[in-house]
N, C-alpha and C. Protein backbone atom coordinates (compact mmCIF):
# COMPACT_ATOMS: atom_id res chain seq x y z
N UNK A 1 -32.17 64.57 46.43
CA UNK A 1 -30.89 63.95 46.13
C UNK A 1 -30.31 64.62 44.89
N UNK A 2 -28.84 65.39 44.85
CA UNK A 2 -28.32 65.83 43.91
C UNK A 2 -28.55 64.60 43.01
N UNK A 3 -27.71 65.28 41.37
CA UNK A 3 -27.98 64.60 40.58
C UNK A 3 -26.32 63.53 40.48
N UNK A 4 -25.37 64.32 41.12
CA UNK A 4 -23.96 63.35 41.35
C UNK A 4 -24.48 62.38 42.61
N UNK A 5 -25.54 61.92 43.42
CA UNK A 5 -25.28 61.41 44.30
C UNK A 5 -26.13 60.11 43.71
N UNK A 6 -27.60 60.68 42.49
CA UNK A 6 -27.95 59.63 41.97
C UNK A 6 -27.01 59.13 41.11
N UNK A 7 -26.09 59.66 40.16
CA UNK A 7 -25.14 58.63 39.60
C UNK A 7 -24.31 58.09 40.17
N UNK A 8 -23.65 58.37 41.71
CA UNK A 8 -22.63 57.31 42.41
C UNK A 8 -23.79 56.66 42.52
N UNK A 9 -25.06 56.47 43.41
CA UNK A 9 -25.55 55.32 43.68
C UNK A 9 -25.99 54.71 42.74
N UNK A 10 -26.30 55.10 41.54
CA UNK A 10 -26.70 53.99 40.01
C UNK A 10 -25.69 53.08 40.16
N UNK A 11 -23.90 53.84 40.23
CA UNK A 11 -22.92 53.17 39.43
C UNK A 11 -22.85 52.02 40.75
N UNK A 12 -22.69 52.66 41.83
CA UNK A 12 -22.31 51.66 42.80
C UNK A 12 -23.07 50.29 42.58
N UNK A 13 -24.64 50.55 42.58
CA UNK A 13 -25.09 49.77 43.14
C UNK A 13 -24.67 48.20 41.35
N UNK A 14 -24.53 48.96 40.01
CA UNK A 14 -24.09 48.56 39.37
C UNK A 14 -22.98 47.42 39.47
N UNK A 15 -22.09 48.24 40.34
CA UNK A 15 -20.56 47.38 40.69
C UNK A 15 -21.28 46.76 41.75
N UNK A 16 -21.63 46.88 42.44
CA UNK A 16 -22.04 45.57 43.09
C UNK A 16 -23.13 44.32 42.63
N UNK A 17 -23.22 44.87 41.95
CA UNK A 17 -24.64 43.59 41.04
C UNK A 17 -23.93 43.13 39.99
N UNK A 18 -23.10 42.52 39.91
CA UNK A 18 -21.70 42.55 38.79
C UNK A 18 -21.98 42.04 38.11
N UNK A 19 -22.92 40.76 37.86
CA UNK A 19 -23.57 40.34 36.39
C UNK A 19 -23.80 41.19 35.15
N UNK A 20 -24.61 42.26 35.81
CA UNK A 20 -25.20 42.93 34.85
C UNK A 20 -24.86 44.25 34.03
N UNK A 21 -23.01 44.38 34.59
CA UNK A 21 -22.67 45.38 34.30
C UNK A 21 -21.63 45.21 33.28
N UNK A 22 -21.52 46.04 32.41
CA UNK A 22 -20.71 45.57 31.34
C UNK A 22 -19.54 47.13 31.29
N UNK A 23 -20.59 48.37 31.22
CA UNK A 23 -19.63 49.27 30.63
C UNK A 23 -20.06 50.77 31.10
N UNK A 24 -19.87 51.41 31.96
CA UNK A 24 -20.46 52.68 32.21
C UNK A 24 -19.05 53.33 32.17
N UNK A 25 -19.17 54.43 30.91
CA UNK A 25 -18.21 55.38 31.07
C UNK A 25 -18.98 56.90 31.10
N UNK A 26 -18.06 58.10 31.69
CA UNK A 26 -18.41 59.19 31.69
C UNK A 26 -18.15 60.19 31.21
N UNK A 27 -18.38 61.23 30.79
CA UNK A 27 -17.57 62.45 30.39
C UNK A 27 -17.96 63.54 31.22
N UNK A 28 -16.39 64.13 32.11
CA UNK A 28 -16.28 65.20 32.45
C UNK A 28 -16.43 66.69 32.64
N UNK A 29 -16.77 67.03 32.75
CA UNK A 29 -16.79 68.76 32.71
C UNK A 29 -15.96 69.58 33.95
N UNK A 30 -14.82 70.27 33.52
CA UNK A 30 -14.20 70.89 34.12
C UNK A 30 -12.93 69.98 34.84
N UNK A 31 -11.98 70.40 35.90
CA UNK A 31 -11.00 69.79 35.84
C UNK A 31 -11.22 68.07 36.62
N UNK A 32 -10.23 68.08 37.86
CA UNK A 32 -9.90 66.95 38.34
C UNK A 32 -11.43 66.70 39.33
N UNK A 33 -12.28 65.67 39.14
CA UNK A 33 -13.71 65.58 40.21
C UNK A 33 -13.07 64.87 41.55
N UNK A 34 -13.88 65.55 42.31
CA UNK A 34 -13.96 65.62 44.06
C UNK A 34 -14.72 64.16 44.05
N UNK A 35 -14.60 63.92 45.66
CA UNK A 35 -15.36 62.52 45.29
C UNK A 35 -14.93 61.36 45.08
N UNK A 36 -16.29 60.61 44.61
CA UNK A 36 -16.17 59.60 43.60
C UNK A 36 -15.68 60.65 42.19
N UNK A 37 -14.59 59.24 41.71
CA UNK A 37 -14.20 59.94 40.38
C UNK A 37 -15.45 60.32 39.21
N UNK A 38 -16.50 59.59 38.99
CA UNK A 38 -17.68 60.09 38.63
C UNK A 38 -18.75 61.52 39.08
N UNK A 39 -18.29 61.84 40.05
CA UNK A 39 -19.34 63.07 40.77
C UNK A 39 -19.62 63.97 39.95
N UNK A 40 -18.92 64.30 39.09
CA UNK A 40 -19.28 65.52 38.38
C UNK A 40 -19.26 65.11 36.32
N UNK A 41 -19.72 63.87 36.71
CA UNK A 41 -20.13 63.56 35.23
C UNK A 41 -21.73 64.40 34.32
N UNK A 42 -21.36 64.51 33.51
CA UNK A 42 -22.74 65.19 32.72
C UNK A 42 -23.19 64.41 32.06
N UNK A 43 -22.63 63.31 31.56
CA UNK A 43 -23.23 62.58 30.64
C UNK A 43 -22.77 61.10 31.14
N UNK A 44 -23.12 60.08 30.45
CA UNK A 44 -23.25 58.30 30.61
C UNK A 44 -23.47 57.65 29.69
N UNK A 45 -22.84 56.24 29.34
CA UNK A 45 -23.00 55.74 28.48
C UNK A 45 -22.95 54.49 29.56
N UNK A 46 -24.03 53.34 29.47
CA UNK A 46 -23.89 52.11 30.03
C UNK A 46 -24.54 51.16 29.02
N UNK A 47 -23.86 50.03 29.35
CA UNK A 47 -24.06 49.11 29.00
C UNK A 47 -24.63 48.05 29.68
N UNK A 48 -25.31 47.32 29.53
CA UNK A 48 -25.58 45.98 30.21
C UNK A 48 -25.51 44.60 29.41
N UNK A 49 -25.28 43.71 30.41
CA UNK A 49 -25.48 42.49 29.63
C UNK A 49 -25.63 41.41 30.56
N UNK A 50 -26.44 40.46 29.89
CA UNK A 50 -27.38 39.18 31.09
C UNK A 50 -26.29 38.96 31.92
N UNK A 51 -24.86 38.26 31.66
CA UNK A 51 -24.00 38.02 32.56
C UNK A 51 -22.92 38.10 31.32
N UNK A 52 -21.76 37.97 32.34
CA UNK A 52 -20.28 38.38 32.32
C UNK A 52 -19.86 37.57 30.65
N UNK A 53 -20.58 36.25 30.79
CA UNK A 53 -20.19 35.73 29.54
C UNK A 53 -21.05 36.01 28.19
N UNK A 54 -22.09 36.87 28.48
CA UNK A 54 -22.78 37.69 27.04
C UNK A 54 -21.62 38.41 26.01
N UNK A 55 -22.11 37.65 25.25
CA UNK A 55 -21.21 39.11 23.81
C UNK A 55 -22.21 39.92 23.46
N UNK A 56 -23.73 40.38 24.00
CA UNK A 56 -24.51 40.94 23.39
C UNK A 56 -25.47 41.64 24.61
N UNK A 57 -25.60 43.29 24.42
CA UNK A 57 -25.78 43.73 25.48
C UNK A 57 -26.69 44.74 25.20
N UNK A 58 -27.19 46.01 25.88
CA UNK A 58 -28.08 46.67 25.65
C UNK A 58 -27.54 48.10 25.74
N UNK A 59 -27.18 49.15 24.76
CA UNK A 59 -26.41 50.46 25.30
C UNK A 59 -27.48 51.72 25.44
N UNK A 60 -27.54 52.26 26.44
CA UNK A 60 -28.78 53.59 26.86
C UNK A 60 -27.38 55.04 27.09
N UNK A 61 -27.98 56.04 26.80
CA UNK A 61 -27.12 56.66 27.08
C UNK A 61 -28.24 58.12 27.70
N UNK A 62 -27.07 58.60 28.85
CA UNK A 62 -28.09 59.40 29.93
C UNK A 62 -27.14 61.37 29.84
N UNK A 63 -27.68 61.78 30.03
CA UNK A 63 -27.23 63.32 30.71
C UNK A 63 -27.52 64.02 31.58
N UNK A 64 -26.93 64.80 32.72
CA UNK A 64 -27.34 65.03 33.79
C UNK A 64 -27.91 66.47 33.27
N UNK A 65 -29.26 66.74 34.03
CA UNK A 65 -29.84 68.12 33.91
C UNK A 65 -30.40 68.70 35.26
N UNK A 66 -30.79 69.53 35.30
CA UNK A 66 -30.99 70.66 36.74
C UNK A 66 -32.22 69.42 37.33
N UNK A 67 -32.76 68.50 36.57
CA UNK A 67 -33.95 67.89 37.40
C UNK A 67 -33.25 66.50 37.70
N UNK A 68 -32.06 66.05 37.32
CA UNK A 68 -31.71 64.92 37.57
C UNK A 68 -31.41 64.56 36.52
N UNK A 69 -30.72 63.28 36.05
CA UNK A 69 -30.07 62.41 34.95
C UNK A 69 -31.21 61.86 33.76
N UNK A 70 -31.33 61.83 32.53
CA UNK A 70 -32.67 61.55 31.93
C UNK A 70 -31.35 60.93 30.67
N UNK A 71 -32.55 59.67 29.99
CA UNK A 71 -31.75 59.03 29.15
C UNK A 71 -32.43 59.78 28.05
N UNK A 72 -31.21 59.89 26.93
CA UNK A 72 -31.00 60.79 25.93
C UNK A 72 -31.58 59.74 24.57
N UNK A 73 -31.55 59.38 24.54
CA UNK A 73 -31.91 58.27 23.12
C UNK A 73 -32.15 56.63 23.35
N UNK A 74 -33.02 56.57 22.71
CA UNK A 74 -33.64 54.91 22.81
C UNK A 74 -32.76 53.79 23.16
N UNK A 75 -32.51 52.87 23.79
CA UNK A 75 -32.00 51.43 23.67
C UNK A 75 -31.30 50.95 22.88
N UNK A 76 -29.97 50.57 22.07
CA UNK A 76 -29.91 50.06 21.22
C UNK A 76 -29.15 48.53 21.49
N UNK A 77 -29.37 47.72 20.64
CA UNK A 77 -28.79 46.82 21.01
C UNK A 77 -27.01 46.62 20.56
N UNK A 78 -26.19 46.11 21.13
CA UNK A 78 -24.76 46.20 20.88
C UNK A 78 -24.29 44.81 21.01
N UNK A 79 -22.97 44.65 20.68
CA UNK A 79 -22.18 43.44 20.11
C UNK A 79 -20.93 43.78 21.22
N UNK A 80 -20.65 43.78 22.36
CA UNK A 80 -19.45 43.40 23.00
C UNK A 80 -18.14 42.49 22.58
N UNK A 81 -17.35 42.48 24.01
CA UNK A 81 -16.27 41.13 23.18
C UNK A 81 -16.83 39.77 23.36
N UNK A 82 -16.53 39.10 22.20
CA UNK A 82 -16.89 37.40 21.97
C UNK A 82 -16.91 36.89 22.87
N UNK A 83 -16.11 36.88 24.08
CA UNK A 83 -15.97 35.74 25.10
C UNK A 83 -16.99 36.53 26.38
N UNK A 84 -17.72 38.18 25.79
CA UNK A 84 -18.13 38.45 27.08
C UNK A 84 -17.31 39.65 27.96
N UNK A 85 -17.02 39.91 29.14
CA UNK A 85 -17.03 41.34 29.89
C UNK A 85 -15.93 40.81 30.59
N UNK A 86 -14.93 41.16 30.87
CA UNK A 86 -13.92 41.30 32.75
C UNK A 86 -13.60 42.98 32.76
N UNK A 87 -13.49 42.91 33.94
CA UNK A 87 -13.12 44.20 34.57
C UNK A 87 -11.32 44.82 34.26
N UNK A 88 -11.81 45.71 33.93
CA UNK A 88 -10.55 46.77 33.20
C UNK A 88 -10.00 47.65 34.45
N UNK A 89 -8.88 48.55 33.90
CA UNK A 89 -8.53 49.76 35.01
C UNK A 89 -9.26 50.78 34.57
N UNK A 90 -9.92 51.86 35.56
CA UNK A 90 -10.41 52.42 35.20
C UNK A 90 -11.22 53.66 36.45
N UNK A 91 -11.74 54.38 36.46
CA UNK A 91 -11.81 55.32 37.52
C UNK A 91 -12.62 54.39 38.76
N UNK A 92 -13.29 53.19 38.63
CA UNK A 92 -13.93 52.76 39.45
C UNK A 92 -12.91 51.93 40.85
N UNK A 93 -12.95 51.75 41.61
CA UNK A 93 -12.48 50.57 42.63
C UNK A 93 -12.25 49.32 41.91
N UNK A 94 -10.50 48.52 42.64
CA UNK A 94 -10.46 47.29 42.12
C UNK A 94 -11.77 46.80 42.22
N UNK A 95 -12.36 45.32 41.25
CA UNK A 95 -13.31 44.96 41.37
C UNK A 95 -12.74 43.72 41.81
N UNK A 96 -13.47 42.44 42.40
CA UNK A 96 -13.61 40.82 42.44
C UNK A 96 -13.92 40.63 40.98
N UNK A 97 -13.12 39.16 40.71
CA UNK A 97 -13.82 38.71 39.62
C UNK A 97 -12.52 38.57 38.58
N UNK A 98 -13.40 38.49 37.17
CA UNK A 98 -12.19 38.08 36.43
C UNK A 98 -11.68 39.60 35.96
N UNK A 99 -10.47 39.44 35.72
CA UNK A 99 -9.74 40.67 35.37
C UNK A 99 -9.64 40.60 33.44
N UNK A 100 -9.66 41.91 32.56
CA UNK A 100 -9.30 42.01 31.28
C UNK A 100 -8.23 41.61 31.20
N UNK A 101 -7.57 40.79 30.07
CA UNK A 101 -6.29 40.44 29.80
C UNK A 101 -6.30 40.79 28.40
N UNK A 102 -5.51 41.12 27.51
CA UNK A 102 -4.90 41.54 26.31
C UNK A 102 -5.48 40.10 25.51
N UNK A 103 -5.86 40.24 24.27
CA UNK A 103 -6.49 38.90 23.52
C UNK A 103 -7.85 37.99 24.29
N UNK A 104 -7.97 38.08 25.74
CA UNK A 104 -8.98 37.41 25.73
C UNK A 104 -10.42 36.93 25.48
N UNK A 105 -10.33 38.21 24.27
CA UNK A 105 -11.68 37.89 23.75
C UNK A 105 -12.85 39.16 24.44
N UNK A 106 -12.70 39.41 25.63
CA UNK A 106 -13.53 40.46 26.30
C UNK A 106 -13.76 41.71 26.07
N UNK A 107 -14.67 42.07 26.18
CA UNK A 107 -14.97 43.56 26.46
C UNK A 107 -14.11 43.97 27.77
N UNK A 108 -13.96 45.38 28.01
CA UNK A 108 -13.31 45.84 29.29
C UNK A 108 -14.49 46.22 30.15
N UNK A 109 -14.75 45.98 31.32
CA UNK A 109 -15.86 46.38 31.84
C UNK A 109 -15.23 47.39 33.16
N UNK A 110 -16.14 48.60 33.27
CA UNK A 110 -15.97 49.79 34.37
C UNK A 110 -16.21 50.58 34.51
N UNK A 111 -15.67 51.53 34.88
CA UNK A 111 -16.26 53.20 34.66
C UNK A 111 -15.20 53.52 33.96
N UNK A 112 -15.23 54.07 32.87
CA UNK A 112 -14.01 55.07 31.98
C UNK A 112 -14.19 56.62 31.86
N UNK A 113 -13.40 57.56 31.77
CA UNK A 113 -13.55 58.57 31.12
C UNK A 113 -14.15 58.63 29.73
N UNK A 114 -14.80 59.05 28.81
CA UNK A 114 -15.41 59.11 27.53
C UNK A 114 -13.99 60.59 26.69
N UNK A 115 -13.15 59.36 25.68
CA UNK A 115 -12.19 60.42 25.20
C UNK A 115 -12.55 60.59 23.79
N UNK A 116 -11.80 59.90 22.68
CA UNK A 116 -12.59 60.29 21.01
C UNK A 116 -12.72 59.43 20.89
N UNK A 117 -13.70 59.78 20.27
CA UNK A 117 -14.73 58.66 19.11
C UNK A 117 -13.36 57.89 18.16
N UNK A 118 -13.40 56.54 17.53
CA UNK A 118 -12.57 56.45 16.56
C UNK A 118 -13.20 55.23 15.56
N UNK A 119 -12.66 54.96 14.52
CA UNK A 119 -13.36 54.02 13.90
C UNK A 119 -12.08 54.18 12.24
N UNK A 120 -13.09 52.92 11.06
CA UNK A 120 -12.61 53.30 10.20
C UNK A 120 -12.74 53.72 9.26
N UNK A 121 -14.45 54.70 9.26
CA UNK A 121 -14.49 55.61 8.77
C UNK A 121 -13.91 57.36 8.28
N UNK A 122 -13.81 57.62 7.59
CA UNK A 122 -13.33 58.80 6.88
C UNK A 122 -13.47 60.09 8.45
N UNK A 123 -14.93 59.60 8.60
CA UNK A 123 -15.72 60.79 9.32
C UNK A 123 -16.45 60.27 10.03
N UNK A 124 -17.23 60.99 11.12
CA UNK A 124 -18.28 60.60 12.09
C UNK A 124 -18.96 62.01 12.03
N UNK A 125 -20.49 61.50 12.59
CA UNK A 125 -20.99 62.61 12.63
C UNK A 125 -21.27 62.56 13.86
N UNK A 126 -19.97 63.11 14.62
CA UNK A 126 -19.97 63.54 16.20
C UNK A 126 -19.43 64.50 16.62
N UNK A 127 -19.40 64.91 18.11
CA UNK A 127 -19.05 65.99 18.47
C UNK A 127 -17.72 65.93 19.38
N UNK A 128 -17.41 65.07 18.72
CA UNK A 128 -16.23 64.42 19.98
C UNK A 128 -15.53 64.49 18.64
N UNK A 129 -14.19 64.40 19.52
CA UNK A 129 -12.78 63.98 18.63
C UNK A 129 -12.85 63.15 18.23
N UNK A 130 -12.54 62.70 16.83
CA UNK A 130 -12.72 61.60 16.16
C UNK A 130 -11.60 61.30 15.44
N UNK A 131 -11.10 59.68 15.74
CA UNK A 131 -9.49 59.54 15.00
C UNK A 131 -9.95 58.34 14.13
């Protein structure tokens, strides 16, 4: 099994187990991906969390290599939005369920593109665009 066919079936089977999904975004390489809008991701960032109403979740982050997808650094634990996860727009299929609304407290939950880093620090020590 290529290594794009194990990340559609991670993500899918993700979106369908919808409790436990909070946040898988990707970053690209090269132009517009064939496919699932994920197929030609190199890298992953997911999130999980017990259910939809957790503010507190678990972030692993993965990269695809010639042997398959391998997670890049330990577990850490993370702080989502207060009220918990709904589903955002985003490269994945409408989802069921509750939708993100502006103020409600939520995290956005889906598949995203991975664009810059930002914060309100001076600096980051990353390799991404940072605003």
């Amino acid at each position: 099994m290529t290594s794009a066919a194990i990340l559609h079936r991670t993500v899918r089977h993700a979106l369908t187990c919808l409790l436990p999904l909070a946040l898988v975004a990707c970053s690209h390489v090269g132009g517009v991906p064939s496919g699932p809008a994920w197929a030609n991701a190199s890298q992953l960032v997911l999130v999980t969390t017990p259910d939809w109403n957790a503010s507190q979740g678990t972030l692993r982050t993965y990269e695809s290599t010639a042997a398959g997808w391998r997670e890049v650094d330990a577990a850490v634990p993370v702080t989502i939005g207060r009220s918990g996860s709904a589903w955002g727009i985003g490269l994945h299929p409408d989802q069921p369920g509750q939708a993100k609304e502006e103020g409600d407290g939520r995290a956005t939950a889906g598949i995203f593109r991975i664009g810059s880093a930002f914060g309100y620090a001076p600096a980051s020590a990353t390799s991404m665009p940072y605003l």
